[in-house]
C-alpha atoms as a PDB file:
ATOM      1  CA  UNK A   1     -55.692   0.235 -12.369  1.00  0.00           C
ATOM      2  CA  UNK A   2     -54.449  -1.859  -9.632  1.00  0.00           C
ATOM      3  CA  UNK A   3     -51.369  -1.088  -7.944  1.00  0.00           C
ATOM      4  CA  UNK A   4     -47.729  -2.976  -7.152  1.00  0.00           C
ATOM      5  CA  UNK A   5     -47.206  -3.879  -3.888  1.00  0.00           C
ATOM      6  CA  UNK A   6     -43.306  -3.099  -3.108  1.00  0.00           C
ATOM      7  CA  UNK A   7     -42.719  -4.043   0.920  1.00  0.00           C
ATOM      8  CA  UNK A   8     -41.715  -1.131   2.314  1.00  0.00           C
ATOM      9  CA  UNK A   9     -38.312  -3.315   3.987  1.00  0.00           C
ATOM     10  CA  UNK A  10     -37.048  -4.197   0.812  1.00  0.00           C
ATOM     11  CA  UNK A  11     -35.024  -2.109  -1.772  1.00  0.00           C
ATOM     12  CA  UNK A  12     -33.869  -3.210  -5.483  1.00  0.00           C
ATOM     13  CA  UNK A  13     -30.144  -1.896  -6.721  1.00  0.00           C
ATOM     14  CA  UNK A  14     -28.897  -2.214  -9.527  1.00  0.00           C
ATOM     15  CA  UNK A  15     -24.578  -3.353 -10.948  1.00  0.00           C
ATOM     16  CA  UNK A  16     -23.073  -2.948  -6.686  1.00  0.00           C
ATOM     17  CA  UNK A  17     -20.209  -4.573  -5.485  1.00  0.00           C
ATOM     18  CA  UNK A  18     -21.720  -6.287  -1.730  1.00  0.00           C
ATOM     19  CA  UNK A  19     -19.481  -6.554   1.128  1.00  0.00           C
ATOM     20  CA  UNK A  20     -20.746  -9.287   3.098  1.00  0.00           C
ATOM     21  CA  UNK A  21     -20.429  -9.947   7.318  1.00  0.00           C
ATOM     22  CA  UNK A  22     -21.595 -12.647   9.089  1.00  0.00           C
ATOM     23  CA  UNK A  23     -22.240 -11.578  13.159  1.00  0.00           C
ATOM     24  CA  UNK A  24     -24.241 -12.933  15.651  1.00  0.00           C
ATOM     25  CA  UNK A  25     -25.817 -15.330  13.543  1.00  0.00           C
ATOM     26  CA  UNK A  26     -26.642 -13.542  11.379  1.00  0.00           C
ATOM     27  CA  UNK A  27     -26.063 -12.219   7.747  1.00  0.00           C
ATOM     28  CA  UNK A  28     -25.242  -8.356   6.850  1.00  0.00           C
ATOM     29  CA  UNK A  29     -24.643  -7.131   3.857  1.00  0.00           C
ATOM     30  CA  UNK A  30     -23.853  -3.303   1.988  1.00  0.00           C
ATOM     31  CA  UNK A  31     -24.123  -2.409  -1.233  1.00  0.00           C
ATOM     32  CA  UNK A  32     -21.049  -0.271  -2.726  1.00  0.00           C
ATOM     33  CA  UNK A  33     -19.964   1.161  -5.697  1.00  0.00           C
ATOM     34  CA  UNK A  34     -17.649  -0.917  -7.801  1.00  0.00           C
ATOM     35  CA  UNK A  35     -13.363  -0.460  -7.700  1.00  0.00           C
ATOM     36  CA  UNK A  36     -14.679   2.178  -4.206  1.00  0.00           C
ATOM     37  CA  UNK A  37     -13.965  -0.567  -1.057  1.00  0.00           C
ATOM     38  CA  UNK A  38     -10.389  -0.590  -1.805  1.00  0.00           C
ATOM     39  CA  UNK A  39      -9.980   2.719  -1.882  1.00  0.00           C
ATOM     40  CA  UNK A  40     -11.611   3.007   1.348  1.00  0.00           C
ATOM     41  CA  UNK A  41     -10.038   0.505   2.626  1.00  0.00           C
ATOM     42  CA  UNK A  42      -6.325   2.088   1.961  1.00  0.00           C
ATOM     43  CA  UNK A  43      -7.699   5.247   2.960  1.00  0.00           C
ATOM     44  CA  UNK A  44      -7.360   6.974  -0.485  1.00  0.00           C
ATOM     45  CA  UNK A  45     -11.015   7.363  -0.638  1.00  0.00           C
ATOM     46  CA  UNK A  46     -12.184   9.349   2.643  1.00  0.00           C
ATOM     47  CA  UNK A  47     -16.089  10.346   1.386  1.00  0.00           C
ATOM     48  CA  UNK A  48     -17.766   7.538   2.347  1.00  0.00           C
ATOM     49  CA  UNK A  49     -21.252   8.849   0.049  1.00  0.00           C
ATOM     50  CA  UNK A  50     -18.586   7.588  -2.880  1.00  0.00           C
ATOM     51  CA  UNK A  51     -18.513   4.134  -1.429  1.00  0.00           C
ATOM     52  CA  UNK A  52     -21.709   3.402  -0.470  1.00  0.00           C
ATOM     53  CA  UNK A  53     -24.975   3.181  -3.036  1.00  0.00           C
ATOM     54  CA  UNK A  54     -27.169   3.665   0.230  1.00  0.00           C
ATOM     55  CA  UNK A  55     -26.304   3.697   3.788  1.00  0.00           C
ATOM     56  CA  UNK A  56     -28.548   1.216   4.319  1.00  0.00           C
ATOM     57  CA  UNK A  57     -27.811  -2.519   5.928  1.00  0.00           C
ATOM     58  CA  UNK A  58     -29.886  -5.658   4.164  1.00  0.00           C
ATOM     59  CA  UNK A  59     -29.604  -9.011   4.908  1.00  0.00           C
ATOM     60  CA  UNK A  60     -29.884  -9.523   1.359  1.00  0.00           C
ATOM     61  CA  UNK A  61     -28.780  -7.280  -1.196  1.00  0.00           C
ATOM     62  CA  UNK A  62     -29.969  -8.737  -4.410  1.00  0.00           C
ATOM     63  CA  UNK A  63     -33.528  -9.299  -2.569  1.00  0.00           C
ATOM     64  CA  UNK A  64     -33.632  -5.680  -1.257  1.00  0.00           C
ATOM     65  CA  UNK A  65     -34.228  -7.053   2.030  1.00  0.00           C
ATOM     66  CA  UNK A  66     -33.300  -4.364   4.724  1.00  0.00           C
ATOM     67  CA  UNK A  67     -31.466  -5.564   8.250  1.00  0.00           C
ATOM     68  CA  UNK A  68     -33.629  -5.027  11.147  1.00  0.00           C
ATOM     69  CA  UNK A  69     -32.938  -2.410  13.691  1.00  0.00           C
ATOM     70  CA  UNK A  70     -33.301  -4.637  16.381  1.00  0.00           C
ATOM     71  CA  UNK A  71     -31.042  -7.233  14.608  1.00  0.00           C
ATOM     72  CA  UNK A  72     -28.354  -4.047  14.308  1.00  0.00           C
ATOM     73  CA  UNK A  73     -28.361  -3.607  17.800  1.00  0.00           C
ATOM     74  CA  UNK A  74     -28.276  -6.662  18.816  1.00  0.00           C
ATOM     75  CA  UNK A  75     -25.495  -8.037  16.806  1.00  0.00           C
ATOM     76  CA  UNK A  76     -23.629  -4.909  16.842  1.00  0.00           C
ATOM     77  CA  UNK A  77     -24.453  -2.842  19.914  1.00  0.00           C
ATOM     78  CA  UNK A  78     -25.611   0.087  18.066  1.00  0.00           C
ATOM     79  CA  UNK A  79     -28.624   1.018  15.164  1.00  0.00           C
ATOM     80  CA  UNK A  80     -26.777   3.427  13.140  1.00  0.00           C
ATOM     81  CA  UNK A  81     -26.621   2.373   9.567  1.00  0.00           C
ATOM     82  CA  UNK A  82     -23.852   4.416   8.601  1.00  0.00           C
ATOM     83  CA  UNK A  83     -21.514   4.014  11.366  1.00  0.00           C
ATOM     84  CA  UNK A  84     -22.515  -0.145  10.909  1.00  0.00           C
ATOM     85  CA  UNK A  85     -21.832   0.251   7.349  1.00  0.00           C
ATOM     86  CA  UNK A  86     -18.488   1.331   8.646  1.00  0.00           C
ATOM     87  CA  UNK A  87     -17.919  -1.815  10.331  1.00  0.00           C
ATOM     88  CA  UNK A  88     -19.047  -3.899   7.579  1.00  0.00           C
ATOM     89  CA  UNK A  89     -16.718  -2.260   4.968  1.00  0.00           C
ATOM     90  CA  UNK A  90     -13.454  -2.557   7.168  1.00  0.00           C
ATOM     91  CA  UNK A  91     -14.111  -6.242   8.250  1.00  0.00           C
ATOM     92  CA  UNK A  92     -16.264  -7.863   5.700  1.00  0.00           C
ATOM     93  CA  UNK A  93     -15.879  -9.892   2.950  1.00  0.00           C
ATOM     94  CA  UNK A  94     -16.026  -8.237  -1.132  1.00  0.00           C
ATOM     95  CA  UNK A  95     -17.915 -10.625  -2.963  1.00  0.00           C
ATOM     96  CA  UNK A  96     -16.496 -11.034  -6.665  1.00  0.00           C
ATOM     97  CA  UNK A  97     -17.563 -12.723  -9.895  1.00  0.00           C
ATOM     98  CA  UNK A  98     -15.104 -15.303 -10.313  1.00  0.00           C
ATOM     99  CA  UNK A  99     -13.909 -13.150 -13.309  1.00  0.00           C
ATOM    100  CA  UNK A 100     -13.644  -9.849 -11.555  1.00  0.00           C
ATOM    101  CA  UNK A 101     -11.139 -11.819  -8.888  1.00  0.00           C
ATOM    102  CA  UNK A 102      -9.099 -12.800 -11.755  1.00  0.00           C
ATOM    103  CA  UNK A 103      -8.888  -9.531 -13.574  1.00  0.00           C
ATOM    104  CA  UNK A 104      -8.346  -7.733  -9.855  1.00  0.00           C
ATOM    105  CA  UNK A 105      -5.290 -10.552  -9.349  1.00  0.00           C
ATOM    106  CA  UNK A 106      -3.854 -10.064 -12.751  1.00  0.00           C
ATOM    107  CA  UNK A 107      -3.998  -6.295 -12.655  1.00  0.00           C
ATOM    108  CA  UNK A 108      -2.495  -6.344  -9.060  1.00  0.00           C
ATOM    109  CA  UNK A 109       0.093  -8.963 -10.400  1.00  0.00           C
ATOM    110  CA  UNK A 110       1.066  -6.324 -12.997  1.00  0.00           C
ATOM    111  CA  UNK A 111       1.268  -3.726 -10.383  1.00  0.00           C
ATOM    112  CA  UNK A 112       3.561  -5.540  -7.826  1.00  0.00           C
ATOM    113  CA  UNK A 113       5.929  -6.203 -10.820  1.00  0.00           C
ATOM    114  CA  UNK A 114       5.502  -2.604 -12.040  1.00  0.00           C
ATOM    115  CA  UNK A 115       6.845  -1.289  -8.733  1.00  0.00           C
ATOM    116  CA  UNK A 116       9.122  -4.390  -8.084  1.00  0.00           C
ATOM    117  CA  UNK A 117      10.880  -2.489 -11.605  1.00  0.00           C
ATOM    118  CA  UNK A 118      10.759   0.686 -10.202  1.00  0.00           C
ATOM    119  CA  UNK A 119      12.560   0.652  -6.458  1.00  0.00           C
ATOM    120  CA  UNK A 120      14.865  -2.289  -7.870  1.00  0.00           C
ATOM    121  CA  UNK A 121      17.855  -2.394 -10.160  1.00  0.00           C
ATOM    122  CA  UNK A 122      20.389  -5.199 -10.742  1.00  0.00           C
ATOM    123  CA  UNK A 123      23.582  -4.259  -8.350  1.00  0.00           C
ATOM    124  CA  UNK A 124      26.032  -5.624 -11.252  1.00  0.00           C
ATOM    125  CA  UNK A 125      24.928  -2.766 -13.511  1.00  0.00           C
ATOM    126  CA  UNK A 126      23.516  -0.695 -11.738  1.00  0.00           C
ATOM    127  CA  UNK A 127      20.572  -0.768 -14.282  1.00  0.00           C
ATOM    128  CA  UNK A 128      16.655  -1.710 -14.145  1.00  0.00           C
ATOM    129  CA  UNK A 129      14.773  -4.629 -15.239  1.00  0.00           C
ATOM    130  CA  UNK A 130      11.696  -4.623 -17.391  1.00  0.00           C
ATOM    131  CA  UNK A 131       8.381  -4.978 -15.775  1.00  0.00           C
ATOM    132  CA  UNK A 132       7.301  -8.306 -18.165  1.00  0.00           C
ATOM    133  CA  UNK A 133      10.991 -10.046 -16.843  1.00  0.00           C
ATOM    134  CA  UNK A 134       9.804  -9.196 -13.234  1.00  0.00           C
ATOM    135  CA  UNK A 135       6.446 -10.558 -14.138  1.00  0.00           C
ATOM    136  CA  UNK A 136       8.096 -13.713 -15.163  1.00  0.00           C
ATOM    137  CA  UNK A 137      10.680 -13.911 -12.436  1.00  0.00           C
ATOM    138  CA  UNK A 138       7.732 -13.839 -10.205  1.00  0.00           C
ATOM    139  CA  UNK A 139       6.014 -16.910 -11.879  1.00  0.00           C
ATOM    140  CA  UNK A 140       9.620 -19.032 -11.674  1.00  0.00           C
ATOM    141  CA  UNK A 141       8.732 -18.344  -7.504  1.00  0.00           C
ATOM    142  CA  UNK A 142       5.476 -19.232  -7.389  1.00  0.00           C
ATOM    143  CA  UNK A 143       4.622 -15.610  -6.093  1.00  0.00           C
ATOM    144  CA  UNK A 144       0.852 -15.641  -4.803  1.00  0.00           C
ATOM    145  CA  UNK A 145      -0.849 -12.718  -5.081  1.00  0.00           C
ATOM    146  CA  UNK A 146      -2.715 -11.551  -1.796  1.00  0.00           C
ATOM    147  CA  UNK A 147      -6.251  -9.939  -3.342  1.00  0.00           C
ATOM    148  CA  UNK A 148      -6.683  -7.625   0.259  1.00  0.00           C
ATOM    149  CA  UNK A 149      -2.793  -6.133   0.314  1.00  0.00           C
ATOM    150  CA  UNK A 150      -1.349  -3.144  -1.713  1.00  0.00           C
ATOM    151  CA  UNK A 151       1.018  -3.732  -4.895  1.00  0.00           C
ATOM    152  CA  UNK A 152       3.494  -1.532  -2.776  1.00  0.00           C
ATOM    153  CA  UNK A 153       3.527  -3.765   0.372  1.00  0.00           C
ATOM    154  CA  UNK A 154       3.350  -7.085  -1.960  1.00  0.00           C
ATOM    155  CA  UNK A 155       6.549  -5.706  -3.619  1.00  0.00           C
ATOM    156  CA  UNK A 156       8.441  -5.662  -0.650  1.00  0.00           C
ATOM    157  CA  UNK A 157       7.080  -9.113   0.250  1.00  0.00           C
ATOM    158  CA  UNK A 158       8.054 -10.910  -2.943  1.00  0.00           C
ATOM    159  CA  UNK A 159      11.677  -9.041  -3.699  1.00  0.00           C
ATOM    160  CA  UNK A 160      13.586 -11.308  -0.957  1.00  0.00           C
ATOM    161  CA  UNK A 161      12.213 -14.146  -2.780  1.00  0.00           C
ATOM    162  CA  UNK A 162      13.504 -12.691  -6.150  1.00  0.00           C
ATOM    163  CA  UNK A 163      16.778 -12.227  -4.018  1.00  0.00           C
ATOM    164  CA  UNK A 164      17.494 -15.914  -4.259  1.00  0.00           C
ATOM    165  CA  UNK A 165      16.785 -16.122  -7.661  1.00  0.00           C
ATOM    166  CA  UNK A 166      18.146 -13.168  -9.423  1.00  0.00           C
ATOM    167  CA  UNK A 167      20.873 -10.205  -8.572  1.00  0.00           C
ATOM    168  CA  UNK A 168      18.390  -7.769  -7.474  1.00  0.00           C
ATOM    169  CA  UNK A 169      18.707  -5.121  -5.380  1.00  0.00           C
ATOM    170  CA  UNK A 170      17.018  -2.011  -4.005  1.00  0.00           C
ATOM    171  CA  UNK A 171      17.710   1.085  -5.591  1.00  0.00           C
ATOM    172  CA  UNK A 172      19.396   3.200  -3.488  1.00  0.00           C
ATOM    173  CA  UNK A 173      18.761   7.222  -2.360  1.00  0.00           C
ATOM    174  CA  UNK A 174      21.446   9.039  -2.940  1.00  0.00           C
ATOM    175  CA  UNK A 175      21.470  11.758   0.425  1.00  0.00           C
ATOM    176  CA  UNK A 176      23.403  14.844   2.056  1.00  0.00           C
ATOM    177  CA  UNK A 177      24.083  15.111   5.278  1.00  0.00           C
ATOM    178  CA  UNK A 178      25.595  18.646   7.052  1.00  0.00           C
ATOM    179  CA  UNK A 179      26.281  18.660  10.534  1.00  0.00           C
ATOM    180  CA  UNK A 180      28.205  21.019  12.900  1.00  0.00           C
ATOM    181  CA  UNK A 181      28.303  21.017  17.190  1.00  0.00           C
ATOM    182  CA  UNK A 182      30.098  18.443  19.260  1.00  0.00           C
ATOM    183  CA  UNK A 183      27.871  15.635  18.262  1.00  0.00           C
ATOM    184  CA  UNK A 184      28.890  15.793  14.874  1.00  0.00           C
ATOM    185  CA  UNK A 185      31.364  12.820  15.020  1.00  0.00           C
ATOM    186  CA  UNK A 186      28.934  10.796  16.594  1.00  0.00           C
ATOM    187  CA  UNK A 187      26.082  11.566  14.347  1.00  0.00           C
ATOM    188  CA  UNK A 188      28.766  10.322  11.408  1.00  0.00           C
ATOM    189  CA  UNK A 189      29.551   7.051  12.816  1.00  0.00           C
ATOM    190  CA  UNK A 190      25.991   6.050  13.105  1.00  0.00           C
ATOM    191  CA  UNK A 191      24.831   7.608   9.608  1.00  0.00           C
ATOM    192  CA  UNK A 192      27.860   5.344   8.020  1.00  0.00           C
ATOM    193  CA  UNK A 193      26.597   2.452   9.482  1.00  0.00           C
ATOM    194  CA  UNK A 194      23.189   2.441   8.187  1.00  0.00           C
ATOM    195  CA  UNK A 195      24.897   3.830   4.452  1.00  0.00           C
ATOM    196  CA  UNK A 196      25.482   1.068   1.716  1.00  0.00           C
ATOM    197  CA  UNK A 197      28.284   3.484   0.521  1.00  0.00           C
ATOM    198  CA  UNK A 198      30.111   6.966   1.108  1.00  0.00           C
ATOM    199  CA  UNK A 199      31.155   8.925  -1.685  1.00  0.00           C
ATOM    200  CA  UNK A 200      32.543  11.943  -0.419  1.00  0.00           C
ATOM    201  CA  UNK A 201      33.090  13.223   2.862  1.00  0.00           C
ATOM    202  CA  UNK A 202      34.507  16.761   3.849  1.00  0.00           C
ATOM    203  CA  UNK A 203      34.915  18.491   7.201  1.00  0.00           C
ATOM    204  CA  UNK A 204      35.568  22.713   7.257  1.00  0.00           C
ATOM    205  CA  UNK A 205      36.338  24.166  10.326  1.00  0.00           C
ATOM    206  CA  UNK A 206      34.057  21.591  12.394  1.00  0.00           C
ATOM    207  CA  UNK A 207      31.327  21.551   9.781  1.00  0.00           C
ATOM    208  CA  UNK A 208      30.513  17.719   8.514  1.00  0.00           C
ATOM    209  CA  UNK A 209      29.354  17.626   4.474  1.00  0.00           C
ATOM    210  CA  UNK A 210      28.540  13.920   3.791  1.00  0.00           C
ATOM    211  CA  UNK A 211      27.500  12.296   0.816  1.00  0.00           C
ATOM    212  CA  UNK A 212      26.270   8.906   0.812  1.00  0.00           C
ATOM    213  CA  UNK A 213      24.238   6.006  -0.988  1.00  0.00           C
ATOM    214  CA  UNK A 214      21.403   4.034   1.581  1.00  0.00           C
ATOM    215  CA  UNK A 215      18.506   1.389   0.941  1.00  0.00           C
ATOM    216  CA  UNK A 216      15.078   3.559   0.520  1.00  0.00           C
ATOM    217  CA  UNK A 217      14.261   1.312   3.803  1.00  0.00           C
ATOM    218  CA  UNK A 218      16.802   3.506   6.040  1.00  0.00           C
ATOM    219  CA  UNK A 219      15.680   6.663   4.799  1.00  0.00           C
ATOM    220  CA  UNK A 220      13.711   7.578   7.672  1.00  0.00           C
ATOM    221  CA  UNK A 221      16.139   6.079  10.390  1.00  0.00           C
ATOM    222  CA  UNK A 222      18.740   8.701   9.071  1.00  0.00           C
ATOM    223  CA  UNK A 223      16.385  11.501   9.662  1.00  0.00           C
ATOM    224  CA  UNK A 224      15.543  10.979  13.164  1.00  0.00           C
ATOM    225  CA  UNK A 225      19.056  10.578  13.310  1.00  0.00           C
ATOM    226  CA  UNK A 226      19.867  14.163  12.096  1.00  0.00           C
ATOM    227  CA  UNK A 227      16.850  15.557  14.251  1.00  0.00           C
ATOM    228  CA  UNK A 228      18.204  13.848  17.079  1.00  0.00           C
ATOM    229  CA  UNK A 229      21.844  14.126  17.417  1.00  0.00           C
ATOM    230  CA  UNK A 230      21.693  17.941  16.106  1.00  0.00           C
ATOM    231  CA  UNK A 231      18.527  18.875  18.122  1.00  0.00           C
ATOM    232  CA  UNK A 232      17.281  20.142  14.515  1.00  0.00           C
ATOM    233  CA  UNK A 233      20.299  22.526  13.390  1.00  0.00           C
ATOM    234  CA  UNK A 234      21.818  19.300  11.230  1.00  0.00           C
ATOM    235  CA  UNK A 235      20.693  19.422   7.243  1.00  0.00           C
ATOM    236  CA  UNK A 236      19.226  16.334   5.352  1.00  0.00           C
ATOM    237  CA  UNK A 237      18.812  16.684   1.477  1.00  0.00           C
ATOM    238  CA  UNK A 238      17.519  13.771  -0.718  1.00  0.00           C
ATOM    239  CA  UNK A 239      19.903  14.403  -3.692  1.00  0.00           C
ATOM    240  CA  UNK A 240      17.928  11.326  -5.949  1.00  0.00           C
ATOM    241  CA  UNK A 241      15.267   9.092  -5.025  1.00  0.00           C
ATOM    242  CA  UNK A 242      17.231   6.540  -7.128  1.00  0.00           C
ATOM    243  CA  UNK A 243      20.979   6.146  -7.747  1.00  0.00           C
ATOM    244  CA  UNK A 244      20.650   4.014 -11.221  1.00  0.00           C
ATOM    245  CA  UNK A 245      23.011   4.268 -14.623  1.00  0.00           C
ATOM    246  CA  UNK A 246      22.283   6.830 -16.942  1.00  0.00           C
ATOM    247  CA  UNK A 247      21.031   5.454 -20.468  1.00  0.00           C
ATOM    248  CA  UNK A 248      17.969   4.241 -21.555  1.00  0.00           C
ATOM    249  CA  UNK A 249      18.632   1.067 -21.736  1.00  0.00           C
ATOM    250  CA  UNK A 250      16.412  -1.838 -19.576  1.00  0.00           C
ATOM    251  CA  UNK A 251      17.486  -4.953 -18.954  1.00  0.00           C
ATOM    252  CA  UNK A 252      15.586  -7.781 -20.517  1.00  0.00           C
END
């Protein structure tokens, strides 16, 4: 029975997601598992066997046809596959079915608004807004999605622009500050200034207790704050992550 000749440069996989680079000249492509290079990428994923099908670089992944060694070094300066599929899956391109960009872009659409809902309440009543009126607010500002950036750092893009359209505000931490030593009143003044509110403030025999209301944002200003200005002895409590109106009610 006569045999199949397979070149021995050429490999066939099988439902991957490529990531494509273009260096020297050149094409280089690696073949990952699917919903794995953004994981990677924000560095929630850290095993890179659960990205990659093979750590193996082609010029052509749907041909099987495997990148030259020579090609690797000359175009990158180095013939290790793995650490060149490194390269490749921080600085290439994902290449998605026209569908699977629009499902990724809804889904991360949904997410930005889902998050937009959560750190965000409407300063009047102190209550949240559904995710769907979000969503929609979004649309009335032409919000473009950015397919390579996180829901969490698209949220804080797109609620300025929501700003301007909408009383919207961020949600504020609700913190506790104690303080003793002759810095004390110092530490206070610049605390207050970063706070959007106080609501109580006591002082026994030297000792500063502070309560106070401050944008998620300033959070970690106030700490280096404490650290600082109390060389460590000063106490920091998050009291909530979110000062909003009890109920259940959402606002539509």
């Amino acid at each position: 029975m006569s045999k199949i000749f397979t070149p021995t440069n050429q490999i066939r996989l099988t439902n991957v997601a490529v990531v494509r680079m273009k260096k020297g000249g050149k094409r280089f492509e690696i073949a990952c598992y699917r919903n794995k290079v953004m994981s990677w990428r924000s560095k929630v994923e850290k095993d890179i066997d659960e990205v990659l099908q093979t750590h193996m670089v082609f010029m052509n992944v749907s041909k099987g046809q495997v990148a030259k060694k020579e090609d690797l070094m000359k175009c990158f300066g180095k013939d290790d596959m793995t650490e060149v599929c490194k390269e490749i899956l921080a600085k290439g391109e994902l290449q998605v079915s026209d569908k699977e960009r629009h499902t990724h872009l809804d889904s991360l659409f949904k997410d930005i608004a889902t998050t937009v809902a959560e750190k965000c309440v409407n300063p009047e009543t102190k209550r949240p807004y559904s995710v769907s009126l979000i969503e929609k607010a979004m649309k009335d500002v032409h919000f473009s999605v950015k397919p390579n950036r996180n829901a969490k750092q698209q949220a804080l893009d797109v609620i300025p622009q929501l700003k301007a359209t909408m009383p919207l505000e961020r949600a504020q931490m609700r913190l506790q500050v104690i303080a003793s030593g002759k810095e004390t009143r110092k530490l206070r003044d610049k605390v207050v200034k970063l706070a959007g509110s106080i609501e109580t403030e006591s002082w026994d025999d030297g000792t500063l207790n502070l309560v106070l209301l401050i944008d998620p944002g300033h959070y970690r200003e106030v700490d280096e704050l404490v650290r600082s200005e109390t060389k460590g002895s000063g106490q920091l409590e998050v009291l909530n992550l979110k000062e909003v109106t009890e109920g259940e009610e959402v606002l539509e």
